[in-house]
Every structure is written in C-alpha cells, then in structure tokens.
Protein backbone atom coordinates (compact mmCIF):
# COMPACT_ATOMS: atom_id res chain seq x y z
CA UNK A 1 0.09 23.97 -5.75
CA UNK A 2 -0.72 22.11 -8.69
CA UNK A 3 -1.29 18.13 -9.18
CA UNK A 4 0.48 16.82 -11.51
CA UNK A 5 -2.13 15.50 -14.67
CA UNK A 6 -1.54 11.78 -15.85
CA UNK A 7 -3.78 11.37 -18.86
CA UNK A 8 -3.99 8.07 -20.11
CA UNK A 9 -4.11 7.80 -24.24
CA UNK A 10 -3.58 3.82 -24.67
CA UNK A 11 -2.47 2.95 -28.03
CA UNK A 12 -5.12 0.44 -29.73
CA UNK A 13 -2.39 -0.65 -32.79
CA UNK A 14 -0.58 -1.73 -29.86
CA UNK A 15 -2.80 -5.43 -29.96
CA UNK A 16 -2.16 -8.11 -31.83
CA UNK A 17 1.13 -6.96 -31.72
CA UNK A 18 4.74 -8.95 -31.64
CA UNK A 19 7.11 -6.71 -29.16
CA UNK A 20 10.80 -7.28 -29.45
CA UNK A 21 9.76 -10.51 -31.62
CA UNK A 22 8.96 -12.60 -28.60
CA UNK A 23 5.97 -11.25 -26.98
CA UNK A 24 2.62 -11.09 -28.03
CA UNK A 25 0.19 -8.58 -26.88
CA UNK A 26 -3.14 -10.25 -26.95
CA UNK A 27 -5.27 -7.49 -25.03
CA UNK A 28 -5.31 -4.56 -23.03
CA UNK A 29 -5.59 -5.16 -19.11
CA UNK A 30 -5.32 -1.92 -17.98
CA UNK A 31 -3.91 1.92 -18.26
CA UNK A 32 -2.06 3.84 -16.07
CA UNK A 33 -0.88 7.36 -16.05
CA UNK A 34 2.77 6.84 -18.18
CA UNK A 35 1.73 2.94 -19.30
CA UNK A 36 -0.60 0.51 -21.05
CA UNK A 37 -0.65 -3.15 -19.50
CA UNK A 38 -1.55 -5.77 -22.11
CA UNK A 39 -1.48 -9.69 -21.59
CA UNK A 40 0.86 -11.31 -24.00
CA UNK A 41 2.19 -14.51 -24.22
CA UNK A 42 6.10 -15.75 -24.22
CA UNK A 43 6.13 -17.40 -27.52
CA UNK A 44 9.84 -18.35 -26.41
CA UNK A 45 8.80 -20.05 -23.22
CA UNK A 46 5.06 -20.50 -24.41
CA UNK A 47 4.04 -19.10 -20.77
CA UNK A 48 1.49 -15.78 -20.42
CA UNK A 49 2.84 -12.66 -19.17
CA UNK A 50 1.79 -9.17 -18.53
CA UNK A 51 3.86 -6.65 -20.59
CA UNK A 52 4.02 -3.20 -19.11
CA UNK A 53 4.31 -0.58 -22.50
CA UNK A 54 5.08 2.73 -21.50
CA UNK A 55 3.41 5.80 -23.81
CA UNK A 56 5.95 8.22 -25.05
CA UNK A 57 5.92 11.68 -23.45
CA UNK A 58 9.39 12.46 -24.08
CA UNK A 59 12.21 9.66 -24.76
CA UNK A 60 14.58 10.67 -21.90
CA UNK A 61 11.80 10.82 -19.04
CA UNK A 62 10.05 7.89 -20.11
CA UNK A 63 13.59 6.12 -19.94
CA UNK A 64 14.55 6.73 -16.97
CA UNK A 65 10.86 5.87 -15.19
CA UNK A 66 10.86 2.56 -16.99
CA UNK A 67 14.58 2.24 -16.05
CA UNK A 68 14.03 2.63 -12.33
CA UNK A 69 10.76 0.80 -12.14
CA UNK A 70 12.71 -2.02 -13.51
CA UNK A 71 15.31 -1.78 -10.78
CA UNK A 72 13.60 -1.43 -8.20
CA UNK A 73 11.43 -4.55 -9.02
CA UNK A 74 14.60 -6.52 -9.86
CA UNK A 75 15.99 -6.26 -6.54
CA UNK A 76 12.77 -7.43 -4.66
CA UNK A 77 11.48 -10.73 -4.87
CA UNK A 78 8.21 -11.09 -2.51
CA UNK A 79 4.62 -13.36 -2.61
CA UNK A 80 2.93 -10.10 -2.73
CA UNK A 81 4.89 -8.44 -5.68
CA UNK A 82 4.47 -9.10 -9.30
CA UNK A 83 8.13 -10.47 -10.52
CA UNK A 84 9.57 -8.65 -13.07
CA UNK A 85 10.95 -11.13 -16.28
CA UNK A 86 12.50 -8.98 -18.92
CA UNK A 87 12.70 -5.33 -20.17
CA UNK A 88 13.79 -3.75 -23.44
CA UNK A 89 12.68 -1.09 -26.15
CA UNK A 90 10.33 -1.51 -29.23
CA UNK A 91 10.98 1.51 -31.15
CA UNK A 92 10.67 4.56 -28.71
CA UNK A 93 8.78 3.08 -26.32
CA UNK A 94 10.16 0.93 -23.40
CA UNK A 95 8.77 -1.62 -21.78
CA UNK A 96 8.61 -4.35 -18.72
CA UNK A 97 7.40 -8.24 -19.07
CA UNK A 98 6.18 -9.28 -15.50
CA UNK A 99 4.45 -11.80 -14.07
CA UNK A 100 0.39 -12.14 -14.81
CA UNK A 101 -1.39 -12.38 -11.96
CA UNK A 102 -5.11 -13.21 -13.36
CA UNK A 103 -8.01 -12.36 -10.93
CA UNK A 104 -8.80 -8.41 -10.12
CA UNK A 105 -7.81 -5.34 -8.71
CA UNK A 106 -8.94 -4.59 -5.31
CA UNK A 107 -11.13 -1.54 -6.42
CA UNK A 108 -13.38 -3.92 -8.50
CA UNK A 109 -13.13 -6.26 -5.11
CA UNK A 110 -14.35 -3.62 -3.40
CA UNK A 111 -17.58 -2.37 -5.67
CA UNK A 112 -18.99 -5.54 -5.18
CA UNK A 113 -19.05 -5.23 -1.49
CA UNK A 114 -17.28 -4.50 1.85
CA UNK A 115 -14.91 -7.09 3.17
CA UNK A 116 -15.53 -8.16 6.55
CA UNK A 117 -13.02 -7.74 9.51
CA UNK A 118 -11.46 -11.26 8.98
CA UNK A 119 -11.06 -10.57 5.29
CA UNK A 120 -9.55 -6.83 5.69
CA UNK A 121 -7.44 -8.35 8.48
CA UNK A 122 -6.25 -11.46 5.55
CA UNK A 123 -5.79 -8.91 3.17
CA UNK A 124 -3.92 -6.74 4.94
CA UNK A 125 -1.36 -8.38 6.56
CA UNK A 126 -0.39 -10.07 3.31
CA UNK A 127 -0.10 -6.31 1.66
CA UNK A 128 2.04 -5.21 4.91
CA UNK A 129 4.40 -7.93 4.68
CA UNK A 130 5.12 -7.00 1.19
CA UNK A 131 5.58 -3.07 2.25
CA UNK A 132 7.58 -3.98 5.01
CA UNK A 133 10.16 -6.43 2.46
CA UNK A 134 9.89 -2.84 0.20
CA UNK A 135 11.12 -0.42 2.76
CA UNK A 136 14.09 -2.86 3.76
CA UNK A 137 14.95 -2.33 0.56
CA UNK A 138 15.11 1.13 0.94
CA UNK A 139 11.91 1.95 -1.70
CA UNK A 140 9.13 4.21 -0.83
CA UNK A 141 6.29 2.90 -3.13
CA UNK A 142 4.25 6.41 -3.18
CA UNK A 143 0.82 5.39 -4.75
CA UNK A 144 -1.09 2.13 -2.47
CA UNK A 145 -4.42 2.36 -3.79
CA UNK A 146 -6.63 -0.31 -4.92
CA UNK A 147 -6.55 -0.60 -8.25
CA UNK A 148 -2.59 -0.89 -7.55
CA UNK A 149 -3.47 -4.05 -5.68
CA UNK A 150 -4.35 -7.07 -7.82
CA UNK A 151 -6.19 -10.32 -6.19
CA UNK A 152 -5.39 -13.38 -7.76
CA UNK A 153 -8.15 -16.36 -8.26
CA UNK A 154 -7.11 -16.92 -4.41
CA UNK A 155 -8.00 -13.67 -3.28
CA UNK A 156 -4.00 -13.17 -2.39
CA UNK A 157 -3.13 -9.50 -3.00
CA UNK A 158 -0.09 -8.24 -5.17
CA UNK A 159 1.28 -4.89 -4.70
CA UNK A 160 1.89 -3.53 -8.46
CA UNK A 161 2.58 -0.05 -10.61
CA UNK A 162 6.17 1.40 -9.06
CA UNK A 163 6.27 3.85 -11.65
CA UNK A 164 6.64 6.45 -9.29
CA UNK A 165 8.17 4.76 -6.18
CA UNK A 166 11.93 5.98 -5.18
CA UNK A 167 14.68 4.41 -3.09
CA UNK A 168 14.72 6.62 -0.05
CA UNK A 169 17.42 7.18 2.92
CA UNK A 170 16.17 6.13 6.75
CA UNK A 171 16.78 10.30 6.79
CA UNK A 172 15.47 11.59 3.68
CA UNK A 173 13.24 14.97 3.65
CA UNK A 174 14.10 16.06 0.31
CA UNK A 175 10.95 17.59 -1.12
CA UNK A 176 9.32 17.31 -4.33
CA UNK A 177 9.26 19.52 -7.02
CA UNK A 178 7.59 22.41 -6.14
CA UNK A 179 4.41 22.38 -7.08
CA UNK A 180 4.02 19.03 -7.45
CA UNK A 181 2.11 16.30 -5.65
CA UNK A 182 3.28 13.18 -6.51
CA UNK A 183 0.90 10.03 -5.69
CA UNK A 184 -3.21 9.42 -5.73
CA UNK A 185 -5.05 12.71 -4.02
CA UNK A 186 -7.62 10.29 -2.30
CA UNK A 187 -4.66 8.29 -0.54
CA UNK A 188 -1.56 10.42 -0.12
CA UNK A 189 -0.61 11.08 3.65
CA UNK A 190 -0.79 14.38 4.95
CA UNK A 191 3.32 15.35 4.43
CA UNK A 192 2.69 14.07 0.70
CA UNK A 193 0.01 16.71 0.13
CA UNK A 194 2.32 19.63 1.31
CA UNK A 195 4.92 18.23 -0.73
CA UNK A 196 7.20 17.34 1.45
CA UNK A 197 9.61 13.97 1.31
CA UNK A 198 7.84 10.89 1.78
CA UNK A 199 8.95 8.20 3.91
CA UNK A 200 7.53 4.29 4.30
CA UNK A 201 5.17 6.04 7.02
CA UNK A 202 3.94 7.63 3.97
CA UNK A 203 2.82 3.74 2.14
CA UNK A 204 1.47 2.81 6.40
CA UNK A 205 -0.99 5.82 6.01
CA UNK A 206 -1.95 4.68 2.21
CA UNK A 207 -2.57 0.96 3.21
CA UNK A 208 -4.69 2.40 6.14
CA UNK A 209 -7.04 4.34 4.23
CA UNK A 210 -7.18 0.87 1.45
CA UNK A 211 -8.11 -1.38 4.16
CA UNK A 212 -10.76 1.23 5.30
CA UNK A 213 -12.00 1.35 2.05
CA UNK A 214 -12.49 -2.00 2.03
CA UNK A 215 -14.78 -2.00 5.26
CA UNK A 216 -16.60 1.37 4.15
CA UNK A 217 -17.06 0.18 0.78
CA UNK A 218 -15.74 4.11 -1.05
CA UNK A 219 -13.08 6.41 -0.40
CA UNK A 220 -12.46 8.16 2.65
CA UNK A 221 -11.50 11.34 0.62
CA UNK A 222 -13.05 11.48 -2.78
CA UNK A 223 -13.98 14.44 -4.71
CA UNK A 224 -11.99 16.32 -7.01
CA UNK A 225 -7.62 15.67 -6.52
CA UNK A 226 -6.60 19.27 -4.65
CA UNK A 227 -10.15 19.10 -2.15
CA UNK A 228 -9.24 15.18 -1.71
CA UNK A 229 -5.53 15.97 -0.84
CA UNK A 230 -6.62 18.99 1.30
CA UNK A 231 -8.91 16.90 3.23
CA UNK A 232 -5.96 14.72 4.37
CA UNK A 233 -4.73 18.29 6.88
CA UNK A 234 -7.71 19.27 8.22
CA UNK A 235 -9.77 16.31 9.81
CA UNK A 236 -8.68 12.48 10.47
CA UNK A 237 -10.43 9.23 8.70
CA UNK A 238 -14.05 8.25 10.15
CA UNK A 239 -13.95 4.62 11.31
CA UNK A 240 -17.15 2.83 10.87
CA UNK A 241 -18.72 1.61 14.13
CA UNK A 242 -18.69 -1.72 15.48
CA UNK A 243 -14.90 -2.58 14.51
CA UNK A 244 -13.14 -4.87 16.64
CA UNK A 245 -11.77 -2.79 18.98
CA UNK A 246 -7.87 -3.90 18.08
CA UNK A 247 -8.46 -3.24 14.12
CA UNK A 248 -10.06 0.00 15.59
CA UNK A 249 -6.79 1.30 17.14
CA UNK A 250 -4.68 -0.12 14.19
CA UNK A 251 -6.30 1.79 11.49
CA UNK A 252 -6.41 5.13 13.67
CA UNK A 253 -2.24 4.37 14.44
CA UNK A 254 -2.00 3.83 10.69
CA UNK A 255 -3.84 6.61 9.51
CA UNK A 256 -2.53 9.27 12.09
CA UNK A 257 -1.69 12.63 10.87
CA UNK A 258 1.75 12.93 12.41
CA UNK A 259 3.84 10.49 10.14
CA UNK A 260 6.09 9.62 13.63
CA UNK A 261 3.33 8.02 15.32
CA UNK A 262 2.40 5.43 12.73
CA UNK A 263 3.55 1.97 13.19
CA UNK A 264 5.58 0.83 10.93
CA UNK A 265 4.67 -2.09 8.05
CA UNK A 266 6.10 -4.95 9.94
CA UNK A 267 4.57 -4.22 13.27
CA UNK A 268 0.67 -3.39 11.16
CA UNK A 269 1.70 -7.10 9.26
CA UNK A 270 2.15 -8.83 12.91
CA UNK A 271 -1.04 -7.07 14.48
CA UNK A 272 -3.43 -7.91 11.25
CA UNK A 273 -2.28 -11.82 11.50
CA UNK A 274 -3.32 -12.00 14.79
CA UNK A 275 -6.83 -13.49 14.92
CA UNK A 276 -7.77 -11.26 18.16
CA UNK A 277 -7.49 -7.90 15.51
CA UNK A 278 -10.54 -9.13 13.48
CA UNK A 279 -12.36 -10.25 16.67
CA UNK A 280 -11.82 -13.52 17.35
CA UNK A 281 -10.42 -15.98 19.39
CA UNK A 282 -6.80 -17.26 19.00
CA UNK A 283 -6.59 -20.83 17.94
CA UNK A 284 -5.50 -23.09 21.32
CA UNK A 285 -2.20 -24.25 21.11
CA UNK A 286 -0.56 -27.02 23.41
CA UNK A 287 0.49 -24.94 26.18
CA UNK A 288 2.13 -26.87 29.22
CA UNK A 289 0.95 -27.36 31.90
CA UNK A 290 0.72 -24.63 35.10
CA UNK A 291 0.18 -21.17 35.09
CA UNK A 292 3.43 -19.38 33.41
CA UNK A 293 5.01 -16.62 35.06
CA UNK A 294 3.53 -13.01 34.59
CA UNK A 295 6.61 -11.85 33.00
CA UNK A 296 6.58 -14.94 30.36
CA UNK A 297 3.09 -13.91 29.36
CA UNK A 298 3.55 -10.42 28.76
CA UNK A 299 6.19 -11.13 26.49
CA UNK A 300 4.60 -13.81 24.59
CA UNK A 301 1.86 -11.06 23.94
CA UNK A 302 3.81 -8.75 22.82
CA UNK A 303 5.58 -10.68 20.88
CA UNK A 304 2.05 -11.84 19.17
CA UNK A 305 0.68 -7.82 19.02
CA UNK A 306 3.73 -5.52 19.17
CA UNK A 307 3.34 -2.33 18.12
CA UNK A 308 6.53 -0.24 16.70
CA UNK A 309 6.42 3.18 16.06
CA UNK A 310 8.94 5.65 14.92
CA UNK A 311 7.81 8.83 17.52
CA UNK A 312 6.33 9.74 20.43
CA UNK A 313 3.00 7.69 21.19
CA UNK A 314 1.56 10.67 22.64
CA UNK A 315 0.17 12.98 20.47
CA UNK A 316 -3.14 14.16 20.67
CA UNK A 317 -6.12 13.36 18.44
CA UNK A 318 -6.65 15.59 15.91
CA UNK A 319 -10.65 15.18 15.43
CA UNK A 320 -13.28 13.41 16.54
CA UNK A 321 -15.41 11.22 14.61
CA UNK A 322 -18.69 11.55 13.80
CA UNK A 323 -19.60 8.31 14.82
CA UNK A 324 -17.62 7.80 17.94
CA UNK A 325 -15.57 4.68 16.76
CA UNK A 326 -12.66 7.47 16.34
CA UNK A 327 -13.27 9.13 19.29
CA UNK A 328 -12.51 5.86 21.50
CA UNK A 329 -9.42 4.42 19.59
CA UNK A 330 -7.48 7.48 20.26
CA UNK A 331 -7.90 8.18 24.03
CA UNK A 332 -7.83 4.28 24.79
CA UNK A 333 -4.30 3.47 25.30
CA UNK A 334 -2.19 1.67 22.48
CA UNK A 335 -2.35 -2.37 23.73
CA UNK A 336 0.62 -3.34 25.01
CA UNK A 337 2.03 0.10 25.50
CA UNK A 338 5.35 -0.97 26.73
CA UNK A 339 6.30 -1.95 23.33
CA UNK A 340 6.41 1.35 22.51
CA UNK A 341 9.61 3.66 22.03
CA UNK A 342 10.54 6.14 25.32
CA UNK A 343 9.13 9.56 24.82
CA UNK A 344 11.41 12.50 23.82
CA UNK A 345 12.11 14.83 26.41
C-alpha cells in the first residue's frame, strides 16, 4: 500500500505575470499538490480573482484533472463553493479563474484557537449544506480538510480544491488504483484507507473529523500519512468532554466506522442549525394557543432534528473513549430514533 506523494514545486516566474493576456497574477496564495493559487486581477472586468495554475507533471494527466475540476465546478453553483469564471491554457500549463474569497483557511482558524460549540455548530452546517448540494450532483469531493475550507472576512466557510473529487453512481464500489490512497491520510474514512470506492459517506466522515478539529484544536490522526490512515481501522475518534450532548451523538454518527451508519450531509446540515445541538435553547416562536396533539409534536421535532442514515442504526461501538464522552454517545439511543430507516433482516 503506498500513498500517493504530491510534492508541491510552485513556480516563482509565475508572478507578475499576464496569463492568457487578461489575468494578472499578483501573488501566490497558496500550493497544492498538482496547483499553485495566485490572486490576479481581471484587467477585462477590472474585478480580483483567484487563478488556479496547475504545475506540469505530464500534459495529458494534468489535462484531464484541470478538465474535470472545471466541470464539476461548472455544474454547481452554491454559497459555500468558490464559483468557477473561466479556464484555458498558457503554454502547457492549464488553468482555472475562480472566485477570491479573501479571509483564511480554516487550519489557520483553527491554530489560533478552538471554536466553541455554537461556532463548530455555524460552521458546520454551512459546510454540510454545501456537501449535501455536491452529492446531488452526483460528486464525491474526496479531500474535506481545513486548509480546503476558506473563511471569508465573515467567517462563512467555502468548500474549495476538487482536484481530486469524481462524479460517483448512488451504487458505485469501484476501487482505486491499487496501491493507491487517494485523499488526506489524517481525514480519509476508514473504506478510503483500504482503497476501496468512496461514497458521500466518505466527505460525512471527513467533515466530522474537521469540525472535531475545530473543538480539539489538532488532528485526530496526525503523524506520518500510512500510521494516520491506519489509525482510521483500528480505534474510533476521542470526543472531548463536556460537548452538548446532541453535537456529542452527531460527531460519533458522522465519524462511525461503518460508512452505512453515517447520516447523510443534509440530515448533519439540519441537526447543526438547530440551536439545541450546540446547547442552547431554541428561539420562542408564536405558537398558538393549547397544548398540540402528541403526534403534531413529534413530528415537528423531527422535522427540526431528523436524522437519515443509509444502514442499519445498530451497529455496535467499535471503542471506547478514553475520556468517556465516546463511551455515552454510542450506547445512548440516536434522538428521535423513529426517523431512522427499518433494520435489515
């Protein structure tokens, strides 16, 4: 089993430099493992951009990633993507023009402190919403991390880098290559480490370990890439105590090993915007008068904190946390259990 190596080489001649005689690369924002990101300004349009350059490491590979990224983006239009604007070529190299989104990436967010319950809650819900627009579109983005997640001056997230997403069937199992993990070693899901094909459970798992992250303040598995992805099969994320008990049994759903008994993005975007996940009260609204029938309030509940997932609810934990917080999330039942989908016989 062998990771595959994305070295990053960023071209310096590349500043200052006019691509395809409209855009302007002022300076480099960042480097990923096929790319360079550089602001640049539209002198067209006179408007600043981000231009996404990609490195050549072979014409007809580098091609076809920059020809799907820039597919897959064109067909998806949501507050918590970056919008692509153009594409083309400048000599052998290809790139993407996309929107700028000035602020930071979540990793820098994050080593300047944990986020507090309301704030991963916020945060989240936003960065489900845009999963769960990506899936209906039939895309698996493969590689939610933070410093894939910009924040603009608002603190809004943006879900960025789909250089290695793919559009994926509801039934698709196709593995990778063999011998080839394809995503982040610290955030892959468990079926991504043993290769096998990734489905939008596989993003659910990712955005569960970011959002712990964010209340941990590091990585749940760090080290080097093959003990991080290992780490993923043989024992389950450590939840920090004191979580509200709802965000609690969200990240544990989220980050379970069995990629059937994860909720799905929609369902983890309802549950984060409700204000009872991050412990607190919801706002009164003008309810009439009386006491409403049992049956009306169950519904309206589950309505407000359904939780969807693909498999059986039932499986058992598969460690216990050091601290407990684990421990109590998994043999509590799911709220609002109903919701969930009849066992298989």
């Amino acid at each position: 089993m062998q990771l595959r190596a994305r070295p990053a080489h960023p071209d310096v001649a590349w500043r200052a430099r006019t691509v395809a005689g409209r855009y302007r690369l002022d300076r480099l924002l960042g480097r990923g493992g096929a790319a360079d990101v550089y602001e640049a300004l539209d002198l067209r349009l006179r408007r600043r951009v981000a231009v996404k350059v990609y490195r050549p490491a072979g014409a007809r590979r580098t091609d076809a990633q920059c020809g799907e990224e820039a597919r897959l983006l064109a067909r998806m239009h949501h507050p918590g993507l970056v919008t692509l604007y153009d594409t083309g070529r400048a000599g052998s190299r290809p790139f993407l023009v996309m929107q700028l989104v000035r602020g930071t990436t979540l990793r820098r967010r994050i080593a300047r402190g944990v986020l507090t319950p309301a704030e991963t809650c916020r945060t989240g819900a936003a960065l489900a919403s845009a999963l769960a627009h990506v899936h209906a579109h039939g895309v698996v983005h493969r590689d939610v991390k933070p410093s894939n997640i910009l924040l603009d001056r608002s603190e809004a997230p943006h879900l960025t880098d789909f250089g290695i997403s793919r559009r994926v069937e509801p039934a698709d199992e196709a593995p990778e290559a063999q011998g080839t993990l394809v995503g982040t070693a610290s955030y892959m899901a468990p079926e991504q480490a043993l290769g096998r094909g990734t489905g939008p459970a596989a993003d659910v798992y990712s955005l569960g370990l970011v959002l712990l992250e964010t209340l941990k303040g590091e990585a749940e598995y760090g080290g080097a890439p093959l003990e991080a992805a290992l780490a993923h099969l043989y024992r389950p994320p450590v939840l920090p105590a004191g979580l509200p008990a709802e965000l609690a049994r969200l990240l544990t759903a989220m980050t379970d090993r069995s990629s059937e008994a994860r909720p799905d993005a929609a369902a983890c975007a309802r549950i984060l915007t409700d204000p009872r996940t991050a412990g607190r009260a919801p706002t009164p609204s003008a309810a009439r008068p009386g006491r409403p029938a049992p049956g009306r309030v169950v519904a309206a509940t589950l309505a407000a904190l359904g939780l969807t997932l693909t498999g059986s609810p039932g499986s058992a934990p598969v460690g216990q946390a050091a601290d407990g917080a684990r421990t109590a999330a998994l043999t509590a039942p799911l709220p609002y259990e109903n919701d969930l989908p009849a066992q298989r016989s």
